[in-house]
Protein backbone atom coordinates (compact mmCIF):
# COMPACT_ATOMS: atom_id res chain seq x y z
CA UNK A 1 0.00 0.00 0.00
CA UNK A 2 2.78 2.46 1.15
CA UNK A 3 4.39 1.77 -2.70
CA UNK A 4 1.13 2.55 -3.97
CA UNK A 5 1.14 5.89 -2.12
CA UNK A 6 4.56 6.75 -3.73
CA UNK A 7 3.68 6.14 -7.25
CA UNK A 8 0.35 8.04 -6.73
CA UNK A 9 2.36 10.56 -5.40
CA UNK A 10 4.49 10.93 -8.41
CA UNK A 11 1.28 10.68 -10.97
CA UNK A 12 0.13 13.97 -9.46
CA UNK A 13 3.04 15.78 -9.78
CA UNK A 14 3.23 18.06 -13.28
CA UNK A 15 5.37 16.37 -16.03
CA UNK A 16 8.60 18.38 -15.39
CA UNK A 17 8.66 17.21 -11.80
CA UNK A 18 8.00 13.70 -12.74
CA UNK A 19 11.28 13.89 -15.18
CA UNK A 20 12.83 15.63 -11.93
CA UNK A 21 12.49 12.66 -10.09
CA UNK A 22 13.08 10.06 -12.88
CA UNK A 23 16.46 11.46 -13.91
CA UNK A 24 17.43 11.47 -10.33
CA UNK A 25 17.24 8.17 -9.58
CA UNK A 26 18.02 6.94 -13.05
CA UNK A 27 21.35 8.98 -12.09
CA UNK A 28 21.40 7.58 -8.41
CA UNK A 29 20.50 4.01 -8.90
CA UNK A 30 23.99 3.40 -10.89
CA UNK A 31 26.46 5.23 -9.20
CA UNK A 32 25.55 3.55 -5.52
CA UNK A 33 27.21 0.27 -7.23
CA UNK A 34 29.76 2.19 -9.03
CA UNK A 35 30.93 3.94 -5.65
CA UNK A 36 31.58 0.29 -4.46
CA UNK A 37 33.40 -0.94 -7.20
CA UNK A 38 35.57 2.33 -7.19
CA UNK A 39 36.45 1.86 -4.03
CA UNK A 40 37.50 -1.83 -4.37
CA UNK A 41 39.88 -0.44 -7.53
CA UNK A 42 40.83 2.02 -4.60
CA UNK A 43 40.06 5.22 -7.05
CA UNK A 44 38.58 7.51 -3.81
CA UNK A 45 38.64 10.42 -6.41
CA UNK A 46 35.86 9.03 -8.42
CA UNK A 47 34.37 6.88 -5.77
CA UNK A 48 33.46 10.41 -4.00
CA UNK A 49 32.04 11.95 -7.06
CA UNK A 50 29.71 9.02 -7.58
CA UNK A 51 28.77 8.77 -4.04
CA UNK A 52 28.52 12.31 -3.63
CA UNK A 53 26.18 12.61 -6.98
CA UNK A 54 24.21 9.60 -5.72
CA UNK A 55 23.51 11.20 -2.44
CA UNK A 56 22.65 14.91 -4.28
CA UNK A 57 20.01 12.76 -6.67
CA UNK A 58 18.39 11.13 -3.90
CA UNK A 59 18.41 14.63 -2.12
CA UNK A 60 16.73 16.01 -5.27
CA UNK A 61 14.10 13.61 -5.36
CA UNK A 62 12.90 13.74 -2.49
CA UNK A 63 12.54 17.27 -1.99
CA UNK A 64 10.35 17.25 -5.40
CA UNK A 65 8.06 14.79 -3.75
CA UNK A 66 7.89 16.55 -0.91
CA UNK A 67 7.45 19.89 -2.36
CA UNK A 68 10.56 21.23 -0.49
CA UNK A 69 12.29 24.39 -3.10
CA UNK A 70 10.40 22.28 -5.51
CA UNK A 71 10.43 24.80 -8.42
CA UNK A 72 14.56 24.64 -7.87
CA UNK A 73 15.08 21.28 -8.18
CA UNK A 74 14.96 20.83 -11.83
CA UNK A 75 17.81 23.44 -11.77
CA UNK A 76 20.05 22.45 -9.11
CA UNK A 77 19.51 18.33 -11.16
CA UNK A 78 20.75 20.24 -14.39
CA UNK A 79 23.86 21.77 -12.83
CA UNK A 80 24.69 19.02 -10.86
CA UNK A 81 24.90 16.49 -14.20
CA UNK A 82 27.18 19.72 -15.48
CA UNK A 83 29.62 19.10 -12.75
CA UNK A 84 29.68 15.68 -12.43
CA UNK A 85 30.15 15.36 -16.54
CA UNK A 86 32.57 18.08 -15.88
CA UNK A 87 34.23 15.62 -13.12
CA UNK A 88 34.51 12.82 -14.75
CA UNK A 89 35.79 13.87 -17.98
CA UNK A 90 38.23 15.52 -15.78
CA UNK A 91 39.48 12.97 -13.75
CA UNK A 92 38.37 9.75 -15.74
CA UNK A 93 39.62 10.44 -19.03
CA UNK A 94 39.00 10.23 -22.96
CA UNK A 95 36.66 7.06 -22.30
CA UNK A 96 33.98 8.93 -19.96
CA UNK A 97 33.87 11.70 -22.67
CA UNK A 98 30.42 9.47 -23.66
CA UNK A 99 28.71 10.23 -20.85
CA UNK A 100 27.56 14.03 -22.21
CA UNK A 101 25.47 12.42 -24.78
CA UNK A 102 22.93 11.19 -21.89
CA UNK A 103 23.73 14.20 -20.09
CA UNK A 104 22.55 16.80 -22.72
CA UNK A 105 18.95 14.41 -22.84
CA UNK A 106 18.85 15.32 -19.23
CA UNK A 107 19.32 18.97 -19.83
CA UNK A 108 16.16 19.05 -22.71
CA UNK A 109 14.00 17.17 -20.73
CA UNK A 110 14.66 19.24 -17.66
CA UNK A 111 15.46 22.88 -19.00
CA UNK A 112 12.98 24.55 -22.17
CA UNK A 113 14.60 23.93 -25.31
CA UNK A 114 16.96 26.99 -25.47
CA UNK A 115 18.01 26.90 -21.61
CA UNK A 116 18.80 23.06 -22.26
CA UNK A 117 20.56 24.07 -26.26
CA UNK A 118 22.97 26.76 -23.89
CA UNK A 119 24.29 23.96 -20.90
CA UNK A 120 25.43 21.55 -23.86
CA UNK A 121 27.07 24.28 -25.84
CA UNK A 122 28.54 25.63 -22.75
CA UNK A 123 30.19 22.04 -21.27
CA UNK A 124 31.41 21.44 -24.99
CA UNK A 125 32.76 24.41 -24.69
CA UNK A 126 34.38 24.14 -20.97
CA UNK A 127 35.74 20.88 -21.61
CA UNK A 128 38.04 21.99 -25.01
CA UNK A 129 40.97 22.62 -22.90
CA UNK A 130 40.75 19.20 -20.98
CA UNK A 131 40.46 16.82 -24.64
CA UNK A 132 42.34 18.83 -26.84
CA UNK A 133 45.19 16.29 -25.56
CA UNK A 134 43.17 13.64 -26.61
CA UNK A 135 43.61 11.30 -29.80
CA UNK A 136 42.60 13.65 -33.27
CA UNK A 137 40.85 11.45 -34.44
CA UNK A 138 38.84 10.48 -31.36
CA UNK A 139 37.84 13.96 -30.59
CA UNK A 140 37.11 14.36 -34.86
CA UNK A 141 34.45 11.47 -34.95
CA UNK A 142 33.16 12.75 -31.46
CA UNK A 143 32.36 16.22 -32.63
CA UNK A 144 30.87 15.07 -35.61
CA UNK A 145 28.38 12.79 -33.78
CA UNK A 146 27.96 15.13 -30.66
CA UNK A 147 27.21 18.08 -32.72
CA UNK A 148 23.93 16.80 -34.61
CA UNK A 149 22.70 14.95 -31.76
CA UNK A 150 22.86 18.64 -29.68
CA UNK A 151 20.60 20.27 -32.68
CA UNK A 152 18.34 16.96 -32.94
CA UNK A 153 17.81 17.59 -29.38
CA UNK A 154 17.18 20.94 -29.70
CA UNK A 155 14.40 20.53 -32.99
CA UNK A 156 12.93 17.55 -31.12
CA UNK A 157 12.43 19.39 -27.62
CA UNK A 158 11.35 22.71 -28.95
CA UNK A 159 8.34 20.65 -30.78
CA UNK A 160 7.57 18.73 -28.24
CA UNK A 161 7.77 21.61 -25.60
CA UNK A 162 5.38 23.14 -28.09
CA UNK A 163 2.63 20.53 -27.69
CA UNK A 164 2.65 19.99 -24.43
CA UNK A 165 2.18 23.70 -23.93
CA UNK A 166 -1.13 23.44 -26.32
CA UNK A 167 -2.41 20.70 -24.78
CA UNK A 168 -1.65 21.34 -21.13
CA UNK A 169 -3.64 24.99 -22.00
CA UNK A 170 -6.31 22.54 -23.64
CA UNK A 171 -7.04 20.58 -20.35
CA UNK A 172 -6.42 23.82 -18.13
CA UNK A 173 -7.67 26.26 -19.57
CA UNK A 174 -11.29 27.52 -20.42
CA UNK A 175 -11.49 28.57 -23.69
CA UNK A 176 -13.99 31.12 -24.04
CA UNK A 177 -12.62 33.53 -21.13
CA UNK A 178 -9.19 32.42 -21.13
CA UNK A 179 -8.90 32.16 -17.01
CA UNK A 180 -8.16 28.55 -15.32
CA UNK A 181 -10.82 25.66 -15.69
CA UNK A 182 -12.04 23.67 -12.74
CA UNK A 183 -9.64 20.83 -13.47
CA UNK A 184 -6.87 23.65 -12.59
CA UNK A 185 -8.80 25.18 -10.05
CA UNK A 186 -8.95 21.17 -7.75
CA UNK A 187 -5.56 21.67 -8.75
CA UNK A 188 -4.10 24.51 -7.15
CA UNK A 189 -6.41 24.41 -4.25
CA UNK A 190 -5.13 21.49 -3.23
CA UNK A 191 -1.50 22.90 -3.76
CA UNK A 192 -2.25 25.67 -1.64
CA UNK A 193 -3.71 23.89 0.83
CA UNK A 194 -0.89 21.47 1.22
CA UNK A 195 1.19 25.25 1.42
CA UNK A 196 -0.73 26.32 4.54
CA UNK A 197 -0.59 22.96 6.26
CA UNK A 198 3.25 22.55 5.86
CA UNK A 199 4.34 26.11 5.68
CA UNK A 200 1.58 27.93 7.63
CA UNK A 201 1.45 30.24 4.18
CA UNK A 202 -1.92 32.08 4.32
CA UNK A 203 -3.97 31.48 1.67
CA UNK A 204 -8.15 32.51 0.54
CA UNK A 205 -10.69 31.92 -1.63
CA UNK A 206 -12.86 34.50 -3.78
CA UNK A 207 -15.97 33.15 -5.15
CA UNK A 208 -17.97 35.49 -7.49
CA UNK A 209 -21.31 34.84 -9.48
CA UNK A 210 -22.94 37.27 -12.04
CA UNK A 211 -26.31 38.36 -10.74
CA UNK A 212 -29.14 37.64 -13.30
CA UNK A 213 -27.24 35.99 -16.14
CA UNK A 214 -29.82 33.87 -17.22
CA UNK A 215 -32.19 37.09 -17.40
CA UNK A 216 -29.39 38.87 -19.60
CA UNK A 217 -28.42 35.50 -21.48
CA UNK A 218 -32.43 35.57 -22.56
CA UNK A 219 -32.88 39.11 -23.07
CA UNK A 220 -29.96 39.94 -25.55
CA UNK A 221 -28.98 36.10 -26.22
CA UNK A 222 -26.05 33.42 -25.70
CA UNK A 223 -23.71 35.93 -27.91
CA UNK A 224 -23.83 38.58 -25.49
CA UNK A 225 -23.75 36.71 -22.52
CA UNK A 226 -20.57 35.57 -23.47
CA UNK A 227 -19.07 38.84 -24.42
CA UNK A 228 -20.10 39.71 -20.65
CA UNK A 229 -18.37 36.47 -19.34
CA UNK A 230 -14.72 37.88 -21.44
CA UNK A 231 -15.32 41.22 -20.35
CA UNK A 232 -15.80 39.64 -16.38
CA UNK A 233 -12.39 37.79 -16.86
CA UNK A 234 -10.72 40.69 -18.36
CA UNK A 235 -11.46 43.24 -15.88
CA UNK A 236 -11.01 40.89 -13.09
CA UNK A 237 -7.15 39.55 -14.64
CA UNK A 238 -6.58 43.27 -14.93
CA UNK A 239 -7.00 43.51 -11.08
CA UNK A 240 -4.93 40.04 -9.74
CA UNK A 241 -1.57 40.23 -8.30
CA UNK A 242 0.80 37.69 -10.15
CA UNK A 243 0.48 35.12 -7.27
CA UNK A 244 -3.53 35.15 -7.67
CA UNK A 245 -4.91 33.09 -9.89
CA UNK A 246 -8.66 33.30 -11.48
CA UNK A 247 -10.79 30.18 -12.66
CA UNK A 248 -13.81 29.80 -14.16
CA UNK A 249 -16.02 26.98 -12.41
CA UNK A 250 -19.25 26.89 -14.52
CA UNK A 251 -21.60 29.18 -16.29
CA UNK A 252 -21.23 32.31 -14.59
CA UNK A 253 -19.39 31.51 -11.82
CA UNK A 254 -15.73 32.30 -11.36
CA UNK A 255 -13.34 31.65 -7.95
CA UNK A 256 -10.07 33.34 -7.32
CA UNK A 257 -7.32 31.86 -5.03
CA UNK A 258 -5.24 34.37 -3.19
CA UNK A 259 -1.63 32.90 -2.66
CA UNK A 260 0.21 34.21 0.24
CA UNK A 261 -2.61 36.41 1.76
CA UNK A 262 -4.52 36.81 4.64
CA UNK A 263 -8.34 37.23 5.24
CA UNK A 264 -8.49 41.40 5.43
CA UNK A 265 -5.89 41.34 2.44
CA UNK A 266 -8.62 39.29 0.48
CA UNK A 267 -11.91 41.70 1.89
CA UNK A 268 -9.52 44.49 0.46
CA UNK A 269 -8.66 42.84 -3.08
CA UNK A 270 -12.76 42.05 -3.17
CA UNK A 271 -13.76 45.51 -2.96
CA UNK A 272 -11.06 46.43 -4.54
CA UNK A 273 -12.25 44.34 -7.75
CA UNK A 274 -15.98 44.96 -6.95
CA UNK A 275 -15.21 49.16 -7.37
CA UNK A 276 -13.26 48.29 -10.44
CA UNK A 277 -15.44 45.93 -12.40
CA UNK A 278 -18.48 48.36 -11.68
CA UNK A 279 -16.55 51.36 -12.83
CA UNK A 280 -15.20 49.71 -16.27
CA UNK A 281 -17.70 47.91 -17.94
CA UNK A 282 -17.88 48.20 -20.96
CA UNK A 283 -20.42 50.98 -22.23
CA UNK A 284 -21.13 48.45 -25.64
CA UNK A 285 -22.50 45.73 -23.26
CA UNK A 286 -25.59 45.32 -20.82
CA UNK A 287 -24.58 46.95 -17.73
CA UNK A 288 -24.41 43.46 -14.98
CA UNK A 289 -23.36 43.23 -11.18
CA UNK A 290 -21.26 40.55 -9.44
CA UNK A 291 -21.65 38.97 -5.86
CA UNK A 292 -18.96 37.99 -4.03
CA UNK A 293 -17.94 35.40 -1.15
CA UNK A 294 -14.71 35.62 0.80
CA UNK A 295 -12.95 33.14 2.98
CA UNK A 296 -9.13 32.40 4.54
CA UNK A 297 -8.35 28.41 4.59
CA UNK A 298 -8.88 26.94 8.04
CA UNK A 299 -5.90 24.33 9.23
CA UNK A 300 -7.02 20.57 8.78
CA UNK A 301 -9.69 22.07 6.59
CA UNK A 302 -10.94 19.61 3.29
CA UNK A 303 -10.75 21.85 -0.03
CA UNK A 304 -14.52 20.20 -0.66
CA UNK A 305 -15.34 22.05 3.18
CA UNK A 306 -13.69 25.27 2.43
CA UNK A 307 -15.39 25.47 -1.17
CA UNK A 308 -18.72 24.90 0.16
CA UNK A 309 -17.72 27.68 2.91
CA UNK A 310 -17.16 29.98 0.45
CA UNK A 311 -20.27 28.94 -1.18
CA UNK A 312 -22.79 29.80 1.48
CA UNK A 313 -21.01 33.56 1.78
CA UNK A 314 -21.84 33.80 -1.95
CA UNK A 315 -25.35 32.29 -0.99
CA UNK A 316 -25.76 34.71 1.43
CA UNK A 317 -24.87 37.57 -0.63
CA UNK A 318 -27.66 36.07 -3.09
CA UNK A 319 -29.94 36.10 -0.14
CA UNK A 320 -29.28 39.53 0.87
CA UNK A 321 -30.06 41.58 -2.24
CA UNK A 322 -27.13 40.74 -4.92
CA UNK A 323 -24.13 43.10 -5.61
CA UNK A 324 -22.62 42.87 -2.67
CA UNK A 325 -19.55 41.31 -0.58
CA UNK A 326 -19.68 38.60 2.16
CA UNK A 327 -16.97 37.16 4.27
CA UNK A 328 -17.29 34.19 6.42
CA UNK A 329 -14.36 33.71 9.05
């Protein structure tokens, strides 16, 4: 059960965090039996590089699974395979020179396509002085199969970086207003809520519904309505800090998460929005108003609990005449 944990663990992680972990113990794995047999050969240079890049893997795996500097980690995995290709061409000689061609599949997968293109150029380019001793025609037939792999990798990664940027925006995104779709929404609730209860980061929860939109939606028709719904998303983008986030949950509903913020920092960015969406509608649409429901995350609190929270201060606002703010603590 506790193996089935892991993997589910992994699943849920996005795709550059699974390769994070991957490459890290596809790295580790080897070099815990290679540290042995260096030692038996009673090469201590090398056996401490491979222990000490075994160790740094396992390091960098398990902070990405437990979301510790988790956005770092794909980073600090790409410079450490520079140094230890560094290291071992160094101190092991012409026949680890191989070992880049791995290393610069590592970089693509980890790095966007230009990021990973630089590191290979770079450690071809740091390691000239060290094999320029080596056999001509080693380094000749090298080259010429190093550099085409590097711009293969390159062509491949940029189109397939490309695709999974359209279709991660396909299953995340909604497509009419452009904000975050539930899907992303579950998403990053839960993320945030795993934030608070390791971290103690504050974190809340805007939940806004259009009054009447089934009243407009039949009076000026489904085209309108969803020239309303853009112009909702628009104004309220236009409003966010960079760490908010908005999503569109259904019809006419919308939530925003507030990252790093407490309950009167919400009330304020509520009205805030609220002032501004009522001042700059635009004067070719129907003029509509918004109610709002604010809440801050409770400890030990389920994201299904703190949604429906949220939900009855919308209710309530409903309740209490439309166009207005509610906050429930």
């Amino acid at each position: 059960m506790y193996k089935h944990l892991i993997f589910d663990k992994v699943k849920r992680q996005p795709l550059v965090y699974r390769l994070t972990i991957f490459i890290a113990l596809f790295i580790a794995l080897p070099c815990i039996p290679t540290t042995f047999i260096r030692i038996g050969q009673q090469n201590w240079l090398l056996a401490s590089v491979d222990g000490a890049i075994a160790v740094f893997c396992f390091a960098v795996a398990y902070c990405v699974m437990k979301q510790i500097w988790q956005e770092l980690m794909p980073s600090a995995l790409s410079a450490l395979i520079a140094l230890g290709v560094l290291a071992v061409v160094v101190f092991g000689g012409q026949e680890h020179l191989f070992y880049i061609f791995p290393a610069c599949i590592a970089w693509y997968l980890l790095s966007k396509p230009a990021i990973g293109l630089s590191i290979a150029i770079g450690i071809n380019i740091a390691i000239l002085p060290i094999i320029l001793n080596y056999d001509k025609e080693f380094l000749i037939a090298f080259y010429v199969a190093m550099l085409p792999f590097i711009l293969l990798l390159f062509c491949s990664s940029k189109t397939l970086h490309s695709h999974h940027t359209r279709i991660n925006n396909l299953a995340t995104i909604d497509y009419l207003t452009q904000a975050g779709n539930r899907r992303l929404f579950q998403q990053d609730l839960d993320n945030n809520i795993r934030n608070n209860e390791r971290h103690n980061i504050p974190c809340c929860l805007i939940l806004l519904d259009m009054d009447h939109f089934k009243a407009l939606n039949d009076e000026y028709g489904h085209n309108i309505g969803d020239k309303v719904l853009v112009s909702v998303a628009k104004l309220t983008q236009q409003r966010l800090r960079r760490s908010d986030s908005l999503y569109r949950l259904g019809g006419e509903e919308f939530a925003i998460i507030l990252s790093h913020s407490n309950l009167k920092e919400a009330v304020l960015a509520a009205k805030d929005l609220k002032r501004y969406i009522d001042a700059e509608q635009d004067s070719f649409l129907p003029a509509f108003t918004v109610s709002y429901g604010v809440s801050q995350y409770r400890k030990e609190e389920s994201a299904e609990d703190w949604l429906m929270r949220t939900d009855k201060a919308l209710y309530e606002s409903k309740e209490m005449g439309r166009d207005r703010i509610t906050v429930t603590h």
